[in-house]
PDB file of N, CA and C in Angstrom:
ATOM      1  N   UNK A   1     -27.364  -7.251 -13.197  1.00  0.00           N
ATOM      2  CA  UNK A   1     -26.439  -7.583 -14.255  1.00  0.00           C
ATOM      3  C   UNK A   1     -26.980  -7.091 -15.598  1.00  0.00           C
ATOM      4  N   UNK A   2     -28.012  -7.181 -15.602  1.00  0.00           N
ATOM      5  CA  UNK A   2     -29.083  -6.755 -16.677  1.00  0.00           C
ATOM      6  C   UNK A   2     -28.344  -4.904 -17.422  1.00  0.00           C
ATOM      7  N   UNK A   3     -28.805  -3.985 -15.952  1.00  0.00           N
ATOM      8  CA  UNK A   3     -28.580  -2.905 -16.280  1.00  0.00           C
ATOM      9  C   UNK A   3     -27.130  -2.298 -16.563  1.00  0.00           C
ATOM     10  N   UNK A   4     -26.145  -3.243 -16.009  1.00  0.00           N
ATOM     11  CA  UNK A   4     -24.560  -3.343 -16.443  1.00  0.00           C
ATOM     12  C   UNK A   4     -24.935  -3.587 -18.469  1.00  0.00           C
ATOM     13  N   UNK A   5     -25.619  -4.287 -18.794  1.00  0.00           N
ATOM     14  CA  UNK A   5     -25.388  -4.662 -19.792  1.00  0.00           C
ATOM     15  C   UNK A   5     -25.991  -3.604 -20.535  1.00  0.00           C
ATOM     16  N   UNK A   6     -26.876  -3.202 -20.494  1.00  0.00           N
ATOM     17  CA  UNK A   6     -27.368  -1.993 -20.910  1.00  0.00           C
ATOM     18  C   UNK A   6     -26.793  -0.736 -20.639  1.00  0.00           C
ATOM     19  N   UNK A   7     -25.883  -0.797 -20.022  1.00  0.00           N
ATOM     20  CA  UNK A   7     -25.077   0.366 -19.904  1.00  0.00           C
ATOM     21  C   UNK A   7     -24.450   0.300 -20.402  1.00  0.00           C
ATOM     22  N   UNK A   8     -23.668  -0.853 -21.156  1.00  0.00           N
ATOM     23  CA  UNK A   8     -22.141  -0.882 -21.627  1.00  0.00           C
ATOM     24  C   UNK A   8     -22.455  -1.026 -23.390  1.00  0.00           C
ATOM     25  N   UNK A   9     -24.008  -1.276 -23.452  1.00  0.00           N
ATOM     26  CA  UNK A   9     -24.648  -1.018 -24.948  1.00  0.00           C
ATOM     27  C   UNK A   9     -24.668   0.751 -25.077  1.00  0.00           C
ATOM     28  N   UNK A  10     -25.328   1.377 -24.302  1.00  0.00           N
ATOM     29  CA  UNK A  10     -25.658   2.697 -24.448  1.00  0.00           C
ATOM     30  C   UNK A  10     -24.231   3.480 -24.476  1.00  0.00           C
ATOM     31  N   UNK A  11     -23.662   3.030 -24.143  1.00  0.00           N
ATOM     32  CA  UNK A  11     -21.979   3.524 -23.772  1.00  0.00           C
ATOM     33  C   UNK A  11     -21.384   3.735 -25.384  1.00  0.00           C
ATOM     34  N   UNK A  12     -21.105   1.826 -25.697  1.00  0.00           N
ATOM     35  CA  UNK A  12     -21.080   1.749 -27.284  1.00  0.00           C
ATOM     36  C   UNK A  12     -21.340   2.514 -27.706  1.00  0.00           C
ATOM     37  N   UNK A  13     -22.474   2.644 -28.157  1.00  0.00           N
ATOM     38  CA  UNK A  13     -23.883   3.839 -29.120  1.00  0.00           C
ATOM     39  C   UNK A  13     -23.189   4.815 -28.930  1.00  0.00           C
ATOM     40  N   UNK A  14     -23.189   5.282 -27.991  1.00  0.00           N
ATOM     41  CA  UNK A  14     -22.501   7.151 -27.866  1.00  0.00           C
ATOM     42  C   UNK A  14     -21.713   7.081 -27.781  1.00  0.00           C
ATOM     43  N   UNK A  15     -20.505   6.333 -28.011  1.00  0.00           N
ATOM     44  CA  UNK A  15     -19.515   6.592 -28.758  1.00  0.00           C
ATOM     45  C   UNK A  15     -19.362   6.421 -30.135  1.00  0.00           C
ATOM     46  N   UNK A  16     -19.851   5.562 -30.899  1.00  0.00           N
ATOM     47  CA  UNK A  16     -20.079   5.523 -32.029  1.00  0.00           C
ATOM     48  C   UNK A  16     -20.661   6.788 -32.851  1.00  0.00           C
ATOM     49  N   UNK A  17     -21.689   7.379 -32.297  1.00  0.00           N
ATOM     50  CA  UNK A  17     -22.075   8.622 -33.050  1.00  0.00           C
ATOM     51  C   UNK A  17     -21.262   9.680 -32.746  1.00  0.00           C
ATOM     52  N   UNK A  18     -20.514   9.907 -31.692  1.00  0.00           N
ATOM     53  CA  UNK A  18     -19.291  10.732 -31.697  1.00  0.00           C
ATOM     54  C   UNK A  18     -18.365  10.525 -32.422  1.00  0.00           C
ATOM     55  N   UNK A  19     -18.212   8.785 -32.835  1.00  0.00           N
ATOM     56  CA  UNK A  19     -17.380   9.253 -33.779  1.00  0.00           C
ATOM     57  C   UNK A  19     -17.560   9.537 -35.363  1.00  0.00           C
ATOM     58  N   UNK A  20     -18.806  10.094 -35.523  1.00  0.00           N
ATOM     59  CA  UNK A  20     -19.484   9.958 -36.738  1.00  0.00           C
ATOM     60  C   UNK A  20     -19.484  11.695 -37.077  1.00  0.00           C
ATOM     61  N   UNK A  21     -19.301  12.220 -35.727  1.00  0.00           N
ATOM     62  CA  UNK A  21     -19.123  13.915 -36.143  1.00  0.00           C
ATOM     63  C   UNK A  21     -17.658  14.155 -35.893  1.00  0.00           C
ATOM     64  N   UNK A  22     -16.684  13.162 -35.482  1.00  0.00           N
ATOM     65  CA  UNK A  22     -15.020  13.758 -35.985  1.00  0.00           C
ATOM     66  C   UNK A  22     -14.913  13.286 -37.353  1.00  0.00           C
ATOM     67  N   UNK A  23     -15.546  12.135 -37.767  1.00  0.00           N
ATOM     68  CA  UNK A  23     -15.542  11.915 -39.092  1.00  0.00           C
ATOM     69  C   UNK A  23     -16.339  13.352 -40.218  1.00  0.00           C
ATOM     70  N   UNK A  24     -17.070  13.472 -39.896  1.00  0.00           N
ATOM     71  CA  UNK A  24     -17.393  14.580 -40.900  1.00  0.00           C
ATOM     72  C   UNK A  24     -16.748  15.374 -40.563  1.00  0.00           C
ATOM     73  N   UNK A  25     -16.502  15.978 -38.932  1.00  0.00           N
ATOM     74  CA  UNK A  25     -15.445  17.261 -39.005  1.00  0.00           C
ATOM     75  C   UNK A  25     -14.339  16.853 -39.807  1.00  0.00           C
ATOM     76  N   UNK A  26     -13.666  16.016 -40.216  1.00  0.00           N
ATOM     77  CA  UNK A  26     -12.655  15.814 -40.888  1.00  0.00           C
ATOM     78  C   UNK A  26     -12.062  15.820 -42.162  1.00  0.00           C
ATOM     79  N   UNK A  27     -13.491  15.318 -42.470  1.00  0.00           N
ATOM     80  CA  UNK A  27     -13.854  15.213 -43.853  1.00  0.00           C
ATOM     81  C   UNK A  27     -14.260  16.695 -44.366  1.00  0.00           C
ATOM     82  N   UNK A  28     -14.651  17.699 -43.608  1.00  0.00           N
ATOM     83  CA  UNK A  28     -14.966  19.222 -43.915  1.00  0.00           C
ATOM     84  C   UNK A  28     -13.464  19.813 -43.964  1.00  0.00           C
ATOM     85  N   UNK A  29     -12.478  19.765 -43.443  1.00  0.00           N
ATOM     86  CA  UNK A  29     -11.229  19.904 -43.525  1.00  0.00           C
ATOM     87  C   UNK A  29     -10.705  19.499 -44.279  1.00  0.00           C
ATOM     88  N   UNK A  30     -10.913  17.895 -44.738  1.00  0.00           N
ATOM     89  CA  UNK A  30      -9.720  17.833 -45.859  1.00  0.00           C
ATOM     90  C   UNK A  30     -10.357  18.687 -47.041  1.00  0.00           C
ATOM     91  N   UNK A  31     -11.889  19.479 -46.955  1.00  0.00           N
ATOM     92  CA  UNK A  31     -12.808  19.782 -48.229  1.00  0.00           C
ATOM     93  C   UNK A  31     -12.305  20.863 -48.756  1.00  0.00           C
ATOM     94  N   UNK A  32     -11.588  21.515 -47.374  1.00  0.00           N
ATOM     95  CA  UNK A  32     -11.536  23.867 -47.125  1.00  0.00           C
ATOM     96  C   UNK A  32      -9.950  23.457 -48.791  1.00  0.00           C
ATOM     97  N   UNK A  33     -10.154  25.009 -49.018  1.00  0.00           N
ATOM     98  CA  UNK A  33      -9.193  25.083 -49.947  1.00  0.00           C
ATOM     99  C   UNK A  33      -7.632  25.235 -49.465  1.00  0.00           C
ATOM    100  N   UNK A  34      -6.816  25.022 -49.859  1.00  0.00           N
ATOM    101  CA  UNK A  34      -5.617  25.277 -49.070  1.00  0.00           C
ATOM    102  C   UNK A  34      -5.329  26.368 -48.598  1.00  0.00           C
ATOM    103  N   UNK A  35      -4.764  26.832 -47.689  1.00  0.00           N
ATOM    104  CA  UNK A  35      -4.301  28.396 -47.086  1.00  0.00           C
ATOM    105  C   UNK A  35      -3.376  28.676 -47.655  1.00  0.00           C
ATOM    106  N   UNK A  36      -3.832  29.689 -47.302  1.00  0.00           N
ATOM    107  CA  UNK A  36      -2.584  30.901 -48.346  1.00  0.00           C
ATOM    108  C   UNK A  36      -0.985  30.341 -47.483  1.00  0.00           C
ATOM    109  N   UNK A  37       0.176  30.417 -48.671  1.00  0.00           N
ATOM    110  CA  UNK A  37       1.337  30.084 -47.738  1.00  0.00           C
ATOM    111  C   UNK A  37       2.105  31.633 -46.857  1.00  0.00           C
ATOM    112  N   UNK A  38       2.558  31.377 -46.006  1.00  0.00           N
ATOM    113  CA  UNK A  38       3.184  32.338 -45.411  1.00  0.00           C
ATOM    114  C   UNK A  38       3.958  33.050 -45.967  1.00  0.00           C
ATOM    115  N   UNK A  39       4.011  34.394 -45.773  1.00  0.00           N
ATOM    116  CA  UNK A  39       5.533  35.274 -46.515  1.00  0.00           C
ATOM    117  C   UNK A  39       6.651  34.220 -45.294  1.00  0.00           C
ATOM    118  N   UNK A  40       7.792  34.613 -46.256  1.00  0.00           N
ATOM    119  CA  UNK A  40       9.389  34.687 -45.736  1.00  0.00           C
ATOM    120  C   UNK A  40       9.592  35.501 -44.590  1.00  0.00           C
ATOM    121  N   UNK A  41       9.932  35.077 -43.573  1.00  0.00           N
ATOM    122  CA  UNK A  41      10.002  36.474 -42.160  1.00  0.00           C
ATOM    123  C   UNK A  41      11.721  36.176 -42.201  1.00  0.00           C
ATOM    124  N   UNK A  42      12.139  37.276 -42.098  1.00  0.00           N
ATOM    125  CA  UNK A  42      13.753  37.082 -41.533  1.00  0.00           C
ATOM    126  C   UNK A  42      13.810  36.759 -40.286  1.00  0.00           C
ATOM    127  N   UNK A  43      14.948  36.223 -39.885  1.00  0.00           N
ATOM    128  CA  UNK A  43      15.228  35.438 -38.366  1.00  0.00           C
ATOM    129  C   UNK A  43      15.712  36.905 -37.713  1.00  0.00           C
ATOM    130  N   UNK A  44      15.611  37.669 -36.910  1.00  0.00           N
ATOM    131  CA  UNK A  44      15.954  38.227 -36.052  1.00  0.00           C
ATOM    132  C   UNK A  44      17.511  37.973 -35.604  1.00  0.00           C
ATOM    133  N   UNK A  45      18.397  38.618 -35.127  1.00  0.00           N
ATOM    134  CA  UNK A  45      19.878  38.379 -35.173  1.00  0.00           C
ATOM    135  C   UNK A  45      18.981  38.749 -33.139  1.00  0.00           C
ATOM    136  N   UNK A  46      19.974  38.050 -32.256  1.00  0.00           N
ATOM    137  CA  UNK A  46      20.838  38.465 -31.045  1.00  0.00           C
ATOM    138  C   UNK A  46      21.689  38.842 -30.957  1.00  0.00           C
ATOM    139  N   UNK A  47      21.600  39.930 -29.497  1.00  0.00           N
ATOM    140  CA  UNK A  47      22.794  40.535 -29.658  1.00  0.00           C
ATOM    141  C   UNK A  47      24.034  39.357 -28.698  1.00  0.00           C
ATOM    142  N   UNK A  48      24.825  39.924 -28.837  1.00  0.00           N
ATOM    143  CA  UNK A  48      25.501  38.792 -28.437  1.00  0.00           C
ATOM    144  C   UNK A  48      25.860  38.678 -26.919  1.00  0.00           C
ATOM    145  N   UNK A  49      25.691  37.475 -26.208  1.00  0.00           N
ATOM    146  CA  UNK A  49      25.943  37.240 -24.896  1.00  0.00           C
ATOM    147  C   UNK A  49      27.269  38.149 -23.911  1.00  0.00           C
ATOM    148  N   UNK A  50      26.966  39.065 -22.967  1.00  0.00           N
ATOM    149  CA  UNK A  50      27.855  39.198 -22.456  1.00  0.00           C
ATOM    150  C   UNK A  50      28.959  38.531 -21.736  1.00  0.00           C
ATOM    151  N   UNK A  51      30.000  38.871 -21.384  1.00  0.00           N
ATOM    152  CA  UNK A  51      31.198  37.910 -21.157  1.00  0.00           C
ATOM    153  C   UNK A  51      31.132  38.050 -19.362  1.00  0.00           C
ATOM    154  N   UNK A  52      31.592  36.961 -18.903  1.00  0.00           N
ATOM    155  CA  UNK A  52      31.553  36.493 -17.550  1.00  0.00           C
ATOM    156  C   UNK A  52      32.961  36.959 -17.185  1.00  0.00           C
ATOM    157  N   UNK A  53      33.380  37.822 -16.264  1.00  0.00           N
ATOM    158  CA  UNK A  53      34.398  38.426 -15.449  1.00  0.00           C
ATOM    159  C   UNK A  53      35.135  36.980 -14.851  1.00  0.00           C
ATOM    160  N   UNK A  54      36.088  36.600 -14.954  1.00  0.00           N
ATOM    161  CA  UNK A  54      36.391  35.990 -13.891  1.00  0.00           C
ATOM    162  C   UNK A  54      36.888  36.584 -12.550  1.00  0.00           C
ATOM    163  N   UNK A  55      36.420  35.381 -11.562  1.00  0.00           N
ATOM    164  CA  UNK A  55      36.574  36.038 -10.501  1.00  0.00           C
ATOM    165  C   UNK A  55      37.602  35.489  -9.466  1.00  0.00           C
ATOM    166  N   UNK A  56      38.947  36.159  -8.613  1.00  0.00           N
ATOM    167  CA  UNK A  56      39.880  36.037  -7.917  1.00  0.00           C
ATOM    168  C   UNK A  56      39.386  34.681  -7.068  1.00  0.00           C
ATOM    169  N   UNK A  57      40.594  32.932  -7.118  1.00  0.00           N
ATOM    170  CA  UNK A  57      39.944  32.409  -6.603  1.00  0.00           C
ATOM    171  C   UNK A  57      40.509  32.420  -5.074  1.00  0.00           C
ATOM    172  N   UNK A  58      39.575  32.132  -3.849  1.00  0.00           N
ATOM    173  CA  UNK A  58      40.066  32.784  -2.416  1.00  0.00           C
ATOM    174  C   UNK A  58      41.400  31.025  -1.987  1.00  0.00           C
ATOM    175  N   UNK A  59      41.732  31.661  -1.078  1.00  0.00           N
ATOM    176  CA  UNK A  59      42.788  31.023  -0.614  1.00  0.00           C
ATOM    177  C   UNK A  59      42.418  30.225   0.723  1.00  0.00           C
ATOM    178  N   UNK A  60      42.227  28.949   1.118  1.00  0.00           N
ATOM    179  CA  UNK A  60      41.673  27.782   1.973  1.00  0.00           C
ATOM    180  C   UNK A  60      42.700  27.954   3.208  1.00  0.00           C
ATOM    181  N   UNK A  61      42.463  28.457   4.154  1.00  0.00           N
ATOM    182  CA  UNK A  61      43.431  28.084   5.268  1.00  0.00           C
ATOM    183  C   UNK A  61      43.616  26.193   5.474  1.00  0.00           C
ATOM    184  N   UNK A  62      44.630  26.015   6.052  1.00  0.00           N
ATOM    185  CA  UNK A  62      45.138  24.606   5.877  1.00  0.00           C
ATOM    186  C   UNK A  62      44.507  24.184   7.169  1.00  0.00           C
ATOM    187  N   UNK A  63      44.034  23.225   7.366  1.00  0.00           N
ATOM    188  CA  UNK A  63      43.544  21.961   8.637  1.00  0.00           C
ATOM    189  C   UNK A  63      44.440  21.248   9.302  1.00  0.00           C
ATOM    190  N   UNK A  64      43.734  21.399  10.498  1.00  0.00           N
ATOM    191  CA  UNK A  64      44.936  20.641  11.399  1.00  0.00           C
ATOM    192  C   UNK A  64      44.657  18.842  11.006  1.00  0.00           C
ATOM    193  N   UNK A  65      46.208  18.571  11.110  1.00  0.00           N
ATOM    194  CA  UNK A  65      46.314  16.824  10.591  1.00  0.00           C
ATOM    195  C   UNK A  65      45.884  16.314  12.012  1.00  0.00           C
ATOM    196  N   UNK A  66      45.887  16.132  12.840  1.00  0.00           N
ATOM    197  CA  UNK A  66      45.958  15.031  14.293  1.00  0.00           C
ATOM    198  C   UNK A  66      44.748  15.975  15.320  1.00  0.00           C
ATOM    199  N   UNK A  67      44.124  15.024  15.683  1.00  0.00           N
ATOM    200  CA  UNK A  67      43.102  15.758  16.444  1.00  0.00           C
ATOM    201  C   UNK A  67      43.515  15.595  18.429  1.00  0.00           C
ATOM    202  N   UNK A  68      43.003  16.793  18.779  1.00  0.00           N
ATOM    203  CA  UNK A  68      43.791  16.929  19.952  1.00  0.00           C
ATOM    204  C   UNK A  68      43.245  15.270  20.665  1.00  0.00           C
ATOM    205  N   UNK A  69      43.870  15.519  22.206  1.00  0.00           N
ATOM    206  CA  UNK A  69      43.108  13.856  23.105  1.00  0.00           C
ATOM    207  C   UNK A  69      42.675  14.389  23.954  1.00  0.00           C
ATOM    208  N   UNK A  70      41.606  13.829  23.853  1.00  0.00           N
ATOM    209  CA  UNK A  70      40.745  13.888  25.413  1.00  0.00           C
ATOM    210  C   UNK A  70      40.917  13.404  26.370  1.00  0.00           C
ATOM    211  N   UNK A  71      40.710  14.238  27.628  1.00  0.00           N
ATOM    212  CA  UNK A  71      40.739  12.743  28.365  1.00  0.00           C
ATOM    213  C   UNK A  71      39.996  11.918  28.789  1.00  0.00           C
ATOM    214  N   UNK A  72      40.453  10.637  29.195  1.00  0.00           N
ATOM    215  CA  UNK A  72      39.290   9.136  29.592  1.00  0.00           C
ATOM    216  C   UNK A  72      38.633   9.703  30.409  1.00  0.00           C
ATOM    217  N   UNK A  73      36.981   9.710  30.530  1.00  0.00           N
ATOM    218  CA  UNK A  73      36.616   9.410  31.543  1.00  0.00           C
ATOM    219  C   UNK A  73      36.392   8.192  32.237  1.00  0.00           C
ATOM    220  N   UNK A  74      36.221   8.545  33.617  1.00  0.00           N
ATOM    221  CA  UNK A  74      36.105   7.318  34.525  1.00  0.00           C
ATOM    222  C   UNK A  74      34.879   7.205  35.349  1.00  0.00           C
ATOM    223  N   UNK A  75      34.338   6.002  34.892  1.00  0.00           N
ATOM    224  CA  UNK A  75      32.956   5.854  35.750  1.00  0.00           C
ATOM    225  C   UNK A  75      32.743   5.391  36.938  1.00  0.00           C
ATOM    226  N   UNK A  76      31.812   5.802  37.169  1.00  0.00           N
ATOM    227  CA  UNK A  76      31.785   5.186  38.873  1.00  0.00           C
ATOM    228  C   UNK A  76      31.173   3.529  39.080  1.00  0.00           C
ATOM    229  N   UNK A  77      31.960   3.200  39.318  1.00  0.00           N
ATOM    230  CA  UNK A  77      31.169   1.846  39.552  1.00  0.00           C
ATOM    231  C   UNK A  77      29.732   1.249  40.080  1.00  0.00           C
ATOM    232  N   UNK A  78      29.266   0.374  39.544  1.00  0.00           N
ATOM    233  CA  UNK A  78      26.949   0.393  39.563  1.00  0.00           C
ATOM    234  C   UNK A  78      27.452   0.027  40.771  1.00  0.00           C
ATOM    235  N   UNK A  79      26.060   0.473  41.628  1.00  0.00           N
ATOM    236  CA  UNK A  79      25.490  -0.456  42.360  1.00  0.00           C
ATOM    237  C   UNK A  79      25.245  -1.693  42.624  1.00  0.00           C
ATOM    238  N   UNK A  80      25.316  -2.752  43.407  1.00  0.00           N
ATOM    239  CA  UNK A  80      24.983  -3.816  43.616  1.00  0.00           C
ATOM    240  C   UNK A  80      23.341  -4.162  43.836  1.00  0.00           C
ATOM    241  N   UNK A  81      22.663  -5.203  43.248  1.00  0.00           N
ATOM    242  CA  UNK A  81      21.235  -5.185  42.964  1.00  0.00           C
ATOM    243  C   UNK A  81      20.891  -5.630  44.300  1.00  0.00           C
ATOM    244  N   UNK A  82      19.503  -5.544  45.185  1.00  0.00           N
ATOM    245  CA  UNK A  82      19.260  -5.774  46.442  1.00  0.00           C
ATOM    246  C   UNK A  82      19.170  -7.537  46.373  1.00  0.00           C
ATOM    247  N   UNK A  83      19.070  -8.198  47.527  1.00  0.00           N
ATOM    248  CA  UNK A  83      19.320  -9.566  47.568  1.00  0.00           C
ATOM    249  C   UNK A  83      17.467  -9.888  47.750  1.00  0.00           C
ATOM    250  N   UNK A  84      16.804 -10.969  46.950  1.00  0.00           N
ATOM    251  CA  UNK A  84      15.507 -10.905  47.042  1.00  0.00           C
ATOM    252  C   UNK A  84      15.315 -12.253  48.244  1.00  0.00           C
ATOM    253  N   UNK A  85      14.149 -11.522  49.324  1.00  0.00           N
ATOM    254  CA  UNK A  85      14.248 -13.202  49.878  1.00  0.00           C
ATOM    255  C   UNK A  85      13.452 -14.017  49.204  1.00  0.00           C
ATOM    256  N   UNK A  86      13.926 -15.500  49.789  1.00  0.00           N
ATOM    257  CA  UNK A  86      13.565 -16.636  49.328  1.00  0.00           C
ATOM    258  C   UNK A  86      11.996 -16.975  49.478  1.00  0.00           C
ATOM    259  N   UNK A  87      11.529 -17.426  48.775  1.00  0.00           N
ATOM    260  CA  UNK A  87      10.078 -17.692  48.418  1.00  0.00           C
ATOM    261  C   UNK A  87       9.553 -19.009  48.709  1.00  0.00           C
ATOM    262  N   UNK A  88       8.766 -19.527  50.289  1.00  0.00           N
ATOM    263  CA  UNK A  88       8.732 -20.888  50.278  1.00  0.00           C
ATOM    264  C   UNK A  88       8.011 -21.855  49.253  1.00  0.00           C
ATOM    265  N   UNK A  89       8.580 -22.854  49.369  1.00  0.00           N
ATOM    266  CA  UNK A  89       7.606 -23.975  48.377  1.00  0.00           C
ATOM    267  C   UNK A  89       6.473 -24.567  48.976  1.00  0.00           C
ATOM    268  N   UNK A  90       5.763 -24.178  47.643  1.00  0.00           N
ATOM    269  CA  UNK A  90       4.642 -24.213  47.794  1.00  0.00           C
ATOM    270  C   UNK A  90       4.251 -26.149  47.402  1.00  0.00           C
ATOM    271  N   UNK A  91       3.173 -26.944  48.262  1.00  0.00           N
ATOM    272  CA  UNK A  91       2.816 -27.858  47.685  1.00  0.00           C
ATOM    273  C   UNK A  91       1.623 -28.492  47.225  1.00  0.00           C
ATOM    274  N   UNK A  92       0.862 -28.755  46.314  1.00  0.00           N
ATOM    275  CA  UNK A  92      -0.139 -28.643  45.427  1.00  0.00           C
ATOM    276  C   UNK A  92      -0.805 -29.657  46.280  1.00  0.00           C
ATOM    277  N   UNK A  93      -2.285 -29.393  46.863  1.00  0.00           N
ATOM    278  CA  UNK A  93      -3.055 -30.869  47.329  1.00  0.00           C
ATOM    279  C   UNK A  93      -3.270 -31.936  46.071  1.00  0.00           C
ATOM    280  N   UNK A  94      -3.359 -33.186  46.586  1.00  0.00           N
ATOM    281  CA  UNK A  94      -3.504 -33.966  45.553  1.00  0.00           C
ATOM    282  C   UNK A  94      -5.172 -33.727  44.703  1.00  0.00           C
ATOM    283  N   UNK A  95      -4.931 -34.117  43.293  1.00  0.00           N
ATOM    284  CA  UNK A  95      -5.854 -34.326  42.367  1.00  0.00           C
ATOM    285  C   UNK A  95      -7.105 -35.356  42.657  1.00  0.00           C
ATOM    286  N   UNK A  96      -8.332 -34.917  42.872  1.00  0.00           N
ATOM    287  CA  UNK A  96      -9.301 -35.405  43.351  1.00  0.00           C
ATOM    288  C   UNK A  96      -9.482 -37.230  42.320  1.00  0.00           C
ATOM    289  N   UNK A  97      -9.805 -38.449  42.825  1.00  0.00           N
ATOM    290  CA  UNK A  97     -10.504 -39.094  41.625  1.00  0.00           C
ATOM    291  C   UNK A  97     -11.268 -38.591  40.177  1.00  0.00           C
ATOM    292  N   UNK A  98     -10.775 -39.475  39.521  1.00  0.00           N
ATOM    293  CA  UNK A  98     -11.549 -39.430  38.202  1.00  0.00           C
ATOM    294  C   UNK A  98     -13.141 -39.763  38.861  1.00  0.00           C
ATOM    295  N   UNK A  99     -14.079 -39.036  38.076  1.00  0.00           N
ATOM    296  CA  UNK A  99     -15.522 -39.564  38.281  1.00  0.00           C
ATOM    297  C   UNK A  99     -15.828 -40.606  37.452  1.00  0.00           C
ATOM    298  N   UNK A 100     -16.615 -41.341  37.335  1.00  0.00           N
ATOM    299  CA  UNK A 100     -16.817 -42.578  35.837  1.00  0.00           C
ATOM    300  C   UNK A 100     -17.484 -41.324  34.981  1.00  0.00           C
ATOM    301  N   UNK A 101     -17.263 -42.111  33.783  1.00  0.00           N
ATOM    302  CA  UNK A 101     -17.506 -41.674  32.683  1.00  0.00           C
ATOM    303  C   UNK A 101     -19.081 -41.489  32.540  1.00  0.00           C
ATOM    304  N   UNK A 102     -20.510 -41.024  31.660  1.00  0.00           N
ATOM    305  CA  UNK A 102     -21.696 -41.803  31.651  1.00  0.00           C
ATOM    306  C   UNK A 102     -21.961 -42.263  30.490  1.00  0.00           C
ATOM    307  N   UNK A 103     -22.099 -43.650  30.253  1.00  0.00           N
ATOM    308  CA  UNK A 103     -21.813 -44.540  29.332  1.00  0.00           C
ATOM    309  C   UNK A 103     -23.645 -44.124  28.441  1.00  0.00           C
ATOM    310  N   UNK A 104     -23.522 -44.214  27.064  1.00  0.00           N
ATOM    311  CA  UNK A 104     -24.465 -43.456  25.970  1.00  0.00           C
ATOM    312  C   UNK A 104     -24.823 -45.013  25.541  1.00  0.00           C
ATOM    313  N   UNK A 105     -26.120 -44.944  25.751  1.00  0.00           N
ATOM    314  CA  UNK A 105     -27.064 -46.551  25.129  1.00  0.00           C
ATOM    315  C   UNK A 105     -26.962 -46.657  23.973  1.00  0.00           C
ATOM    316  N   UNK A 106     -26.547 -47.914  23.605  1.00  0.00           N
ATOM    317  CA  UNK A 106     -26.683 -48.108  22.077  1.00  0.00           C
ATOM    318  C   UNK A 106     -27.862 -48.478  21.791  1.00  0.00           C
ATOM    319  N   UNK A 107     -28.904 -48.937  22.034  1.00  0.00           N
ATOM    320  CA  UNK A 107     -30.316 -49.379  21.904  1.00  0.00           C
ATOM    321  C   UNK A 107     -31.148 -48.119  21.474  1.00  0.00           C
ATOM    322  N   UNK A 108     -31.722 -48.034  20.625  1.00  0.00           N
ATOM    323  CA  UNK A 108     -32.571 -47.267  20.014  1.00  0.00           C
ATOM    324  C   UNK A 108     -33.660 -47.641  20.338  1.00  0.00           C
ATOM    325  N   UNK A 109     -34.615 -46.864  21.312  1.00  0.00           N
ATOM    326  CA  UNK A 109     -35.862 -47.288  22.078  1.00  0.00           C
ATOM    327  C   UNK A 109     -36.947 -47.080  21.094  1.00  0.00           C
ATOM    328  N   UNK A 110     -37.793 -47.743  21.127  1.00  0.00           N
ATOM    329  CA  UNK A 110     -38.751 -47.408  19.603  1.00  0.00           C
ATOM    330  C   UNK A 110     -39.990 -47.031  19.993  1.00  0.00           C
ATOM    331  N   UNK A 111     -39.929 -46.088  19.727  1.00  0.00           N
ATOM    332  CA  UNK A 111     -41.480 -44.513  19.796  1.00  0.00           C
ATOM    333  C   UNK A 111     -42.987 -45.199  19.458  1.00  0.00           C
ATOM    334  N   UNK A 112     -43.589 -44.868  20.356  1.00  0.00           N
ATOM    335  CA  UNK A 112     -44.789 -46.133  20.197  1.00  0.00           C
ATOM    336  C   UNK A 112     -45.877 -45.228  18.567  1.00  0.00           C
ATOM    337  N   UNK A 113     -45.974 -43.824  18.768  1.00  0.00           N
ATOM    338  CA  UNK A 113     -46.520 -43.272  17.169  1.00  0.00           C
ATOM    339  C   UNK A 113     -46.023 -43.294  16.480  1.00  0.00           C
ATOM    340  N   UNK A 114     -44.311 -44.264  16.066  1.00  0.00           N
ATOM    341  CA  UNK A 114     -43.870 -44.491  14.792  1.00  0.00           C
ATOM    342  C   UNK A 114     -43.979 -45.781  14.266  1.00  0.00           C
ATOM    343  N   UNK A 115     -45.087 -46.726  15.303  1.00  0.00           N
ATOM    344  CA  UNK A 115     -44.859 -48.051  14.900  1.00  0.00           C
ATOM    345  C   UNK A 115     -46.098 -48.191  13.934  1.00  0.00           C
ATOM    346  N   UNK A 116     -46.605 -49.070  12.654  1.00  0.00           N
ATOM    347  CA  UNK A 116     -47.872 -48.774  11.868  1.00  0.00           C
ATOM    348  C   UNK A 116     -48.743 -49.114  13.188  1.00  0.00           C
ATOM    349  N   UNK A 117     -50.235 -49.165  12.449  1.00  0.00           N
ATOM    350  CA  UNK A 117     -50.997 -49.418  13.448  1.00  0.00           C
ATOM    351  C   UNK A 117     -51.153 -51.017  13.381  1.00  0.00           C
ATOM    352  N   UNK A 118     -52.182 -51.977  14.034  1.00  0.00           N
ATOM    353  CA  UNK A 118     -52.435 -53.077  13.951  1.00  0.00           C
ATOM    354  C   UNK A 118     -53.653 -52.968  12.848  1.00  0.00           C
ATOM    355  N   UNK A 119     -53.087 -54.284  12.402  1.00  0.00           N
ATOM    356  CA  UNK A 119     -54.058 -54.989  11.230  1.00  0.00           C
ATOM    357  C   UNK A 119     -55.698 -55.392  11.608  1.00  0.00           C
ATOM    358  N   UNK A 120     -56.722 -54.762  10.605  1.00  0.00           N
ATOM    359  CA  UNK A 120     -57.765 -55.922  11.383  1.00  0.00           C
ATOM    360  C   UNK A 120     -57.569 -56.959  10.335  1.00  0.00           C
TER     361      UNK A 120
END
């Protein structure tokens, strides 16, 4: 994070002294003496656009109003799907007994190197 910060100082900086030489370039410009003004140039004339011919417009043969008929086709009637045989039922053996549960001691057995020692 350090060198982020030091980068974004050094960044600053060099821009700052860049802008310290458009400032003098600028300041050397407004210094120069004025330029000479331009002569008067005459505008050049065009000659003038040639003219567009018109051209004969063509003649659209006319479209037929009603469109001819087709005729229906006729399909052949599907197939009938094959007949599947029957699938016997099946029956599940029964679900074995529950086992007992194994019941978790509530008694906290007490560790014979955590007890102090005896008093003399």
């Amino acid at each position: 994070m350090a060198s982020f910060k030091c980068f974004i100082l050094t960044f600053f900086i060099a821009l700052a002294i860049s802008n310290i030489n458009v400032a003098q370039a600028a300041r050397r410009l407004l210094q120069l003496p004025p330029l000479p003004s331009l002569p008067n140039l005459s505008k050049p004339t065009l000659p003038p656009l040639p003219t567009i011919p018109s051209l004969p417009q063509p003649t659209l043969p006319t479209l037929p109003t009603t469109q001819p008929s087709l005729p229906k086709p006729t399909l052949p009637p599907l197939p009938s799907l094959p007949t599947m045989p029957s699938v016997p039922k099946v029956t599940l053996p029964p679900l074995p007994s529950m086992l007992p549960l194994p019941t978790i001691p509530t008694a906290i057995p007490s560790i014979p190197f955590l007890t102090p020692p005896p008093g003399n």
